[in-house]
PDB file of N, CA and C in Angstrom:
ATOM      1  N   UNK A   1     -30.580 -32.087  17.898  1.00  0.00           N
ATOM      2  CA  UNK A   1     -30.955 -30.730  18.272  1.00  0.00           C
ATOM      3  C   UNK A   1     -31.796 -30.795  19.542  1.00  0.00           C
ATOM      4  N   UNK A   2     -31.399 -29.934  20.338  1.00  0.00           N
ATOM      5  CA  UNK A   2     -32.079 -29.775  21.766  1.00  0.00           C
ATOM      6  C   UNK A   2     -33.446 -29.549  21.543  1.00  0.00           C
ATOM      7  N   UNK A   3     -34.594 -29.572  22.469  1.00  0.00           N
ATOM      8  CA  UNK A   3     -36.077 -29.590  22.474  1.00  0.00           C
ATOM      9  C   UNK A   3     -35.915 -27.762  22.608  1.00  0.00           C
ATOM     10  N   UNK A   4     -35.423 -27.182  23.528  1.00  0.00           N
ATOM     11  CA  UNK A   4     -35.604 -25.922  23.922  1.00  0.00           C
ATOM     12  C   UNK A   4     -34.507 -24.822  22.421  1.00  0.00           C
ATOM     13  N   UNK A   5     -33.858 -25.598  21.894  1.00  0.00           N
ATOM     14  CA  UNK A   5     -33.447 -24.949  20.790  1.00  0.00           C
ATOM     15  C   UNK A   5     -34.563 -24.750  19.354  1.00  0.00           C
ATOM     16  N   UNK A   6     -35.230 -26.290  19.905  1.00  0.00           N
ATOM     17  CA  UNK A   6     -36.499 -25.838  18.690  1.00  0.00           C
ATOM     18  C   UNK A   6     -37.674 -24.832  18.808  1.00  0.00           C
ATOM     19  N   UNK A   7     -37.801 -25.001  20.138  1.00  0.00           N
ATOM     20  CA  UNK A   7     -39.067 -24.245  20.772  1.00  0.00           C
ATOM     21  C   UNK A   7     -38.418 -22.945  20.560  1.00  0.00           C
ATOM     22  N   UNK A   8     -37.549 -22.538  20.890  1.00  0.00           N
ATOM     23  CA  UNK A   8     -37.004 -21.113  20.702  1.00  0.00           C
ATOM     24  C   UNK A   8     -36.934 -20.824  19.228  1.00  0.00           C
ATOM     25  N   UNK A   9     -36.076 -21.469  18.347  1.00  0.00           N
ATOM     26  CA  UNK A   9     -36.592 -21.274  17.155  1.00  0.00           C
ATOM     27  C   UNK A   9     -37.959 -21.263  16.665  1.00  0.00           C
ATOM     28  N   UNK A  10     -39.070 -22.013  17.043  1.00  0.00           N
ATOM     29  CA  UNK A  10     -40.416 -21.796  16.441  1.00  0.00           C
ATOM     30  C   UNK A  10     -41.155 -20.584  17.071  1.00  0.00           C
ATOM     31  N   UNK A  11     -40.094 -20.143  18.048  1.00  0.00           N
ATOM     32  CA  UNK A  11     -41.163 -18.930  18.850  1.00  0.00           C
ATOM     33  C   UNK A  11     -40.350 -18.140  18.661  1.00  0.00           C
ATOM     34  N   UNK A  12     -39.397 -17.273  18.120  1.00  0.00           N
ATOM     35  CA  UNK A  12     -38.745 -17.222  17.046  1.00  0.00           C
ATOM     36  C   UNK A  12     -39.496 -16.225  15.538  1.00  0.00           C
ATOM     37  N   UNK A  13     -39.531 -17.798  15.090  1.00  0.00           N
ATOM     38  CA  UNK A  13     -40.251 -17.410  13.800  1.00  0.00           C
ATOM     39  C   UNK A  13     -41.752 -16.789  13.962  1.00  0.00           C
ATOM     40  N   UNK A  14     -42.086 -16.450  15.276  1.00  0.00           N
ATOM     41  CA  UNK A  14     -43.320 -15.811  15.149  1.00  0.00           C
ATOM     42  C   UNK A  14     -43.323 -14.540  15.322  1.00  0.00           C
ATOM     43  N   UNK A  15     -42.325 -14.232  15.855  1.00  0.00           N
ATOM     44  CA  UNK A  15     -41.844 -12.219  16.313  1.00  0.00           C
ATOM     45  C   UNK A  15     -40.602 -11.521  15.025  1.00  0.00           C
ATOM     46  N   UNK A  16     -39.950 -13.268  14.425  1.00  0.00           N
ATOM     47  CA  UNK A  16     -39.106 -12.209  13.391  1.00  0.00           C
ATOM     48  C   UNK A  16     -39.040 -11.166  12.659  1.00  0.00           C
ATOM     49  N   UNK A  17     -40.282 -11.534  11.973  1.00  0.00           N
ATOM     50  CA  UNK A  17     -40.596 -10.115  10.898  1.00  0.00           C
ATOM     51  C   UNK A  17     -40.695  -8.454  11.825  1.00  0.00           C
ATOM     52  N   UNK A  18     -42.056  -8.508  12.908  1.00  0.00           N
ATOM     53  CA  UNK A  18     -42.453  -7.991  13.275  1.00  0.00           C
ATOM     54  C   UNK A  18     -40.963  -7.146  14.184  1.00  0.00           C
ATOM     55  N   UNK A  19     -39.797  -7.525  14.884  1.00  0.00           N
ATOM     56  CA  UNK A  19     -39.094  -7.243  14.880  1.00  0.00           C
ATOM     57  C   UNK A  19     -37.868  -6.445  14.290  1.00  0.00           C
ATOM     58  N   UNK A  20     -38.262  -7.139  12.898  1.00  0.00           N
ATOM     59  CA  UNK A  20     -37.206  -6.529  11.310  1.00  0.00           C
ATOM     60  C   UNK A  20     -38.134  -5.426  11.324  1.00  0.00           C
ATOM     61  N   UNK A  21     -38.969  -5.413  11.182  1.00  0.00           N
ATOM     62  CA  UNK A  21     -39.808  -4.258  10.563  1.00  0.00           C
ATOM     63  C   UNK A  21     -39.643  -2.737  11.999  1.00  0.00           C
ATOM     64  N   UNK A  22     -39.533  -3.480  13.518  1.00  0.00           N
ATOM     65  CA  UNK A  22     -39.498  -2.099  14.205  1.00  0.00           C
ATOM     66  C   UNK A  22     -37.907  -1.869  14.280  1.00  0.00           C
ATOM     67  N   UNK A  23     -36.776  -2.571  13.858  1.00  0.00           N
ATOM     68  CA  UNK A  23     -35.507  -2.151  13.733  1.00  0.00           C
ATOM     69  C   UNK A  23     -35.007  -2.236  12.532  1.00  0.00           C
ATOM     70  N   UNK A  24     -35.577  -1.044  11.175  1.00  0.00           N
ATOM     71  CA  UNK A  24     -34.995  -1.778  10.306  1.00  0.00           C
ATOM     72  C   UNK A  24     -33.238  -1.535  10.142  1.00  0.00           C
ATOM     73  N   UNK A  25     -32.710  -2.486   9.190  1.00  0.00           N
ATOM     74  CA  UNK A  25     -31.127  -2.295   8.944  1.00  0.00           C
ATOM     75  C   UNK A  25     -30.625  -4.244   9.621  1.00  0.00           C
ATOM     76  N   UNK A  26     -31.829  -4.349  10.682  1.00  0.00           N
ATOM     77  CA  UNK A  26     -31.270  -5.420  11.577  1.00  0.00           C
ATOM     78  C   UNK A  26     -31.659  -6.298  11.781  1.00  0.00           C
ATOM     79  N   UNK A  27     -31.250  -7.160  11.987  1.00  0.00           N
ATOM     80  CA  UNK A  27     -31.830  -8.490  12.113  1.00  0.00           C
ATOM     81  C   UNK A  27     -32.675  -9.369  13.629  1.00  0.00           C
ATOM     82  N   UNK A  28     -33.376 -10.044  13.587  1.00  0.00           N
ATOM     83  CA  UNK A  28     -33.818 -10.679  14.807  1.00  0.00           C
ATOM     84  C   UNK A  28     -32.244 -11.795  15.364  1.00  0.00           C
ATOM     85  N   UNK A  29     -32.015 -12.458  14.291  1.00  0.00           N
ATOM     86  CA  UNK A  29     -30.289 -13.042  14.213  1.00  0.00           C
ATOM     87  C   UNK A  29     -29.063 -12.399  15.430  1.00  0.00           C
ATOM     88  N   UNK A  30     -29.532 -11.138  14.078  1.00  0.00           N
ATOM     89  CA  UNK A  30     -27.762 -10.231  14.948  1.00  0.00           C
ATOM     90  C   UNK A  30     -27.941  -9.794  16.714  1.00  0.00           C
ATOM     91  N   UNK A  31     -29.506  -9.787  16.887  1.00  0.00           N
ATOM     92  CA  UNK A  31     -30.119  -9.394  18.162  1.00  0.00           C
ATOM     93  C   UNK A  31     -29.693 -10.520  18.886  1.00  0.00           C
ATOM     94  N   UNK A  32     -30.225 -12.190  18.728  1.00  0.00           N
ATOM     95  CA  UNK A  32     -29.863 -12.966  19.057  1.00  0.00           C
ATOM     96  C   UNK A  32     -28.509 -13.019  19.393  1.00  0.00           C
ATOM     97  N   UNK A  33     -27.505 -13.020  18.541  1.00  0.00           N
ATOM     98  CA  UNK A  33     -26.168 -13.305  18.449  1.00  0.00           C
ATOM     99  C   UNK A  33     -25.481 -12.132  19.702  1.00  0.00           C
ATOM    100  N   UNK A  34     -25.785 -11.069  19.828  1.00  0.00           N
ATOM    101  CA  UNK A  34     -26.277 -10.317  20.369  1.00  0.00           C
ATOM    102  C   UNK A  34     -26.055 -10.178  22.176  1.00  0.00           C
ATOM    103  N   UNK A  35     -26.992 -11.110  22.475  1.00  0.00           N
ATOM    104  CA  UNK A  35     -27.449 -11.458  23.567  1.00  0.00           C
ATOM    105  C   UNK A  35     -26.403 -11.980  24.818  1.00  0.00           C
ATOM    106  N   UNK A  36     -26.062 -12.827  23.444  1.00  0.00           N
ATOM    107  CA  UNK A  36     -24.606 -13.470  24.470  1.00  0.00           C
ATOM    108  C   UNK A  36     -23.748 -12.870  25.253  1.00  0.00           C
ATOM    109  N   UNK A  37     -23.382 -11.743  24.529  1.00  0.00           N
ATOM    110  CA  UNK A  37     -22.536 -10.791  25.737  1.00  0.00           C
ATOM    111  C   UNK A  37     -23.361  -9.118  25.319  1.00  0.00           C
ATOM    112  N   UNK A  38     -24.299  -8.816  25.484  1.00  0.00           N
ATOM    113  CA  UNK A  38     -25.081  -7.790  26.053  1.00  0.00           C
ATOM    114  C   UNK A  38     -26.219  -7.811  26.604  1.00  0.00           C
ATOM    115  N   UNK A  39     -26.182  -7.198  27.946  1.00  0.00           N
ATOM    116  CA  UNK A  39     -27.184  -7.113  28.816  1.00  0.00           C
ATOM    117  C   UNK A  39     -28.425  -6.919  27.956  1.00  0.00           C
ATOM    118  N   UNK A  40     -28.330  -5.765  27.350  1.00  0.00           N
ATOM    119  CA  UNK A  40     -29.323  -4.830  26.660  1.00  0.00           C
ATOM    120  C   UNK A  40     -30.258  -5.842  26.053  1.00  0.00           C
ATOM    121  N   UNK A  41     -29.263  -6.232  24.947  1.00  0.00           N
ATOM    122  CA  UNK A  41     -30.012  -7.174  24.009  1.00  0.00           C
ATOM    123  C   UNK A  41     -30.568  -8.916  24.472  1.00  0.00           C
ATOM    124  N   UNK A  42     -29.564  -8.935  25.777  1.00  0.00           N
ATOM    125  CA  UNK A  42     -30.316 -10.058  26.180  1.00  0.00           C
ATOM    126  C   UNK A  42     -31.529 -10.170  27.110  1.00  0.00           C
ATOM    127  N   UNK A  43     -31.739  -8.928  27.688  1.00  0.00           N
ATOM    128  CA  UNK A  43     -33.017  -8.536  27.851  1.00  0.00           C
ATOM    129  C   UNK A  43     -33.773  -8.710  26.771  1.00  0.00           C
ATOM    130  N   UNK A  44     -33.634  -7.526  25.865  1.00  0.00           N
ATOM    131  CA  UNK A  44     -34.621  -7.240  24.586  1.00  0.00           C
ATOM    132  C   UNK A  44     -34.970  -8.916  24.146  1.00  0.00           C
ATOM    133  N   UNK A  45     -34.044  -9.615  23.848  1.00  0.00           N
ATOM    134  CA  UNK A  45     -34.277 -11.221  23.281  1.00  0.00           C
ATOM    135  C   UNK A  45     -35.347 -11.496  24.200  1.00  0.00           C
ATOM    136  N   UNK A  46     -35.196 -11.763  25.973  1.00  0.00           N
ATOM    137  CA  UNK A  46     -36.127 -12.111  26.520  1.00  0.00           C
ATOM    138  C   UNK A  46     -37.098 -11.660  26.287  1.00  0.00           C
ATOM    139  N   UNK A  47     -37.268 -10.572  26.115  1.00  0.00           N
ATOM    140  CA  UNK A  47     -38.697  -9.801  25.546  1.00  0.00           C
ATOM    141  C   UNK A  47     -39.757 -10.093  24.735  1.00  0.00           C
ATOM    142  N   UNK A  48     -38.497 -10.541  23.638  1.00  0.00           N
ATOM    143  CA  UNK A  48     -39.549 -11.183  22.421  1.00  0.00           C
ATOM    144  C   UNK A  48     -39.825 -12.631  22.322  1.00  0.00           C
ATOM    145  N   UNK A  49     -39.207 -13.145  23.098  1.00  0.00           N
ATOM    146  CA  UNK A  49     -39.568 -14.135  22.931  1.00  0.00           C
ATOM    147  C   UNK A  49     -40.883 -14.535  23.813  1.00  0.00           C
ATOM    148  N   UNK A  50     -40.817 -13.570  24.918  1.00  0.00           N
ATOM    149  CA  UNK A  50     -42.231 -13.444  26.085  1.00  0.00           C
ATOM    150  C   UNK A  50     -43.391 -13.406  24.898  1.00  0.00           C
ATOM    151  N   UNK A  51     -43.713 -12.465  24.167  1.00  0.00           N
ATOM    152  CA  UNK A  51     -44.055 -11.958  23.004  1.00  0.00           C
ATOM    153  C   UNK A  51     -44.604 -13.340  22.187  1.00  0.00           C
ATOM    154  N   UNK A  52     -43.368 -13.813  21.567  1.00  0.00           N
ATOM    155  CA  UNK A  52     -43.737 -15.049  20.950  1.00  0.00           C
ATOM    156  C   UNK A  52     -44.428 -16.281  21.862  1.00  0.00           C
ATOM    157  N   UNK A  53     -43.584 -16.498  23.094  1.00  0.00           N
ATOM    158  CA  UNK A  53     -44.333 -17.239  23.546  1.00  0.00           C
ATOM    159  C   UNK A  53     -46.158 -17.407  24.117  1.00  0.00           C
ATOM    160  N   UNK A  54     -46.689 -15.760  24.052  1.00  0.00           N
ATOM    161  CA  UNK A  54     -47.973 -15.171  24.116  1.00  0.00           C
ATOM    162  C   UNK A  54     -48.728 -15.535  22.780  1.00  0.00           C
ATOM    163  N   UNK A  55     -48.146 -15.253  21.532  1.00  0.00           N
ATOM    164  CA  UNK A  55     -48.794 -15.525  20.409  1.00  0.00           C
ATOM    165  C   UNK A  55     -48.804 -16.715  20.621  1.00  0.00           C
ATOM    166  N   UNK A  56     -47.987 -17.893  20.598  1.00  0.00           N
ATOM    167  CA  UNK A  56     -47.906 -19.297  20.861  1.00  0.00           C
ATOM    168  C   UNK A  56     -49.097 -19.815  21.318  1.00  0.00           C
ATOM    169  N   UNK A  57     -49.380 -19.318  22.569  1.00  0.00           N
ATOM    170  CA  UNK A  57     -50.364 -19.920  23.461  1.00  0.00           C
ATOM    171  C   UNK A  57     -51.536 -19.541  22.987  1.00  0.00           C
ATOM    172  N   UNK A  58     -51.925 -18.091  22.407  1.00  0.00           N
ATOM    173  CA  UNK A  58     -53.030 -18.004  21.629  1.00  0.00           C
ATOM    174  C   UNK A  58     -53.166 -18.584  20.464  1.00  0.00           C
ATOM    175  N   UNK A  59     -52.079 -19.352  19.376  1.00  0.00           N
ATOM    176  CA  UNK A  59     -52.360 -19.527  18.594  1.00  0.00           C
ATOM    177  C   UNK A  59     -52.933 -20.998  18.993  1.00  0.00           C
ATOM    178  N   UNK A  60     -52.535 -21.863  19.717  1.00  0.00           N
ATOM    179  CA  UNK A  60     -52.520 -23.140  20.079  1.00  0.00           C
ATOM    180  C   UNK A  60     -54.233 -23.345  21.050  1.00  0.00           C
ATOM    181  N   UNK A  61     -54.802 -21.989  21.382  1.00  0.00           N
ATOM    182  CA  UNK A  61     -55.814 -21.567  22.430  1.00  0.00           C
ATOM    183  C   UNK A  61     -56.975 -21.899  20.855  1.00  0.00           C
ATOM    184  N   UNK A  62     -56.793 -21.548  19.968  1.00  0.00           N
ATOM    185  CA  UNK A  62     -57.900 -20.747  18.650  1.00  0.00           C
ATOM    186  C   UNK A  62     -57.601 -22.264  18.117  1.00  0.00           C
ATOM    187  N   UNK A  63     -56.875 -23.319  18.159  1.00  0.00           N
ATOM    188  CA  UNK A  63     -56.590 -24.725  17.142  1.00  0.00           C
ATOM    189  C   UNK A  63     -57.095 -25.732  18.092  1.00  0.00           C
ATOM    190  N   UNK A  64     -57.284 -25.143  19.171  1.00  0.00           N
ATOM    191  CA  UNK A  64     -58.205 -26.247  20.308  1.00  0.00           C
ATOM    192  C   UNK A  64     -59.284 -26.102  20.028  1.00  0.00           C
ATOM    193  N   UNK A  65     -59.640 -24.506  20.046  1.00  0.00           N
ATOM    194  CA  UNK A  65     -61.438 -24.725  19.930  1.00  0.00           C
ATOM    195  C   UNK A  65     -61.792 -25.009  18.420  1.00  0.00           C
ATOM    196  N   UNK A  66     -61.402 -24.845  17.713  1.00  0.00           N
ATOM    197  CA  UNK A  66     -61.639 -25.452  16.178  1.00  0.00           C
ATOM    198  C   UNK A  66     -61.782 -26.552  16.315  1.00  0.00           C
ATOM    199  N   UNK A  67     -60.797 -27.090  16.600  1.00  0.00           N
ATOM    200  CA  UNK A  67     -60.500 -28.521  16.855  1.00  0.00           C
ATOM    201  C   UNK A  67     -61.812 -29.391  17.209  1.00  0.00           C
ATOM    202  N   UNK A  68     -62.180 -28.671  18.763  1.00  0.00           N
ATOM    203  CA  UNK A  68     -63.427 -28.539  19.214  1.00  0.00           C
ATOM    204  C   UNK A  68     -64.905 -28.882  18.314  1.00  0.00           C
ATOM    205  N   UNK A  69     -64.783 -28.035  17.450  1.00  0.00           N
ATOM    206  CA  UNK A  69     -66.176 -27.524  16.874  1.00  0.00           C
ATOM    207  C   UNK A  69     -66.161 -28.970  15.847  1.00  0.00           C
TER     208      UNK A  69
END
């Protein structure tokens, strides 16, 4: 498995829910799947994953300074 297939999957699993919950009926998946041939949604994908990749960096920002202490 590719490095950037995991990273996308773990950043990913940080916007899924939050995603299900503002479209319900749909999936973060079908959005994905999605992407491949629509503009729309392959925007929107980029979106969230901007998103995830923001939580990412804060979450990894808050396990340094712990780390820290």
């Amino acid at each position: 498995m590719s490095r950037d297939f995991e990273d996308r999957a773990g950043l990913a699993a940080l916007v899924r829910d939050d995603y299900e919950r503002c479209h319900p009926g749909e999936t973060f998946d079908d959005m994905r799947r999605r992407a491949s041939f629509s503009k729309e949604d392959r925007c929107l994908y980029r979106d969230w994953l901007a998103v995830a990749a923001a939580r990412a960096a804060a979450l990894s920002k808050a396990e340094s300074r712990i780390a820290a202490e």
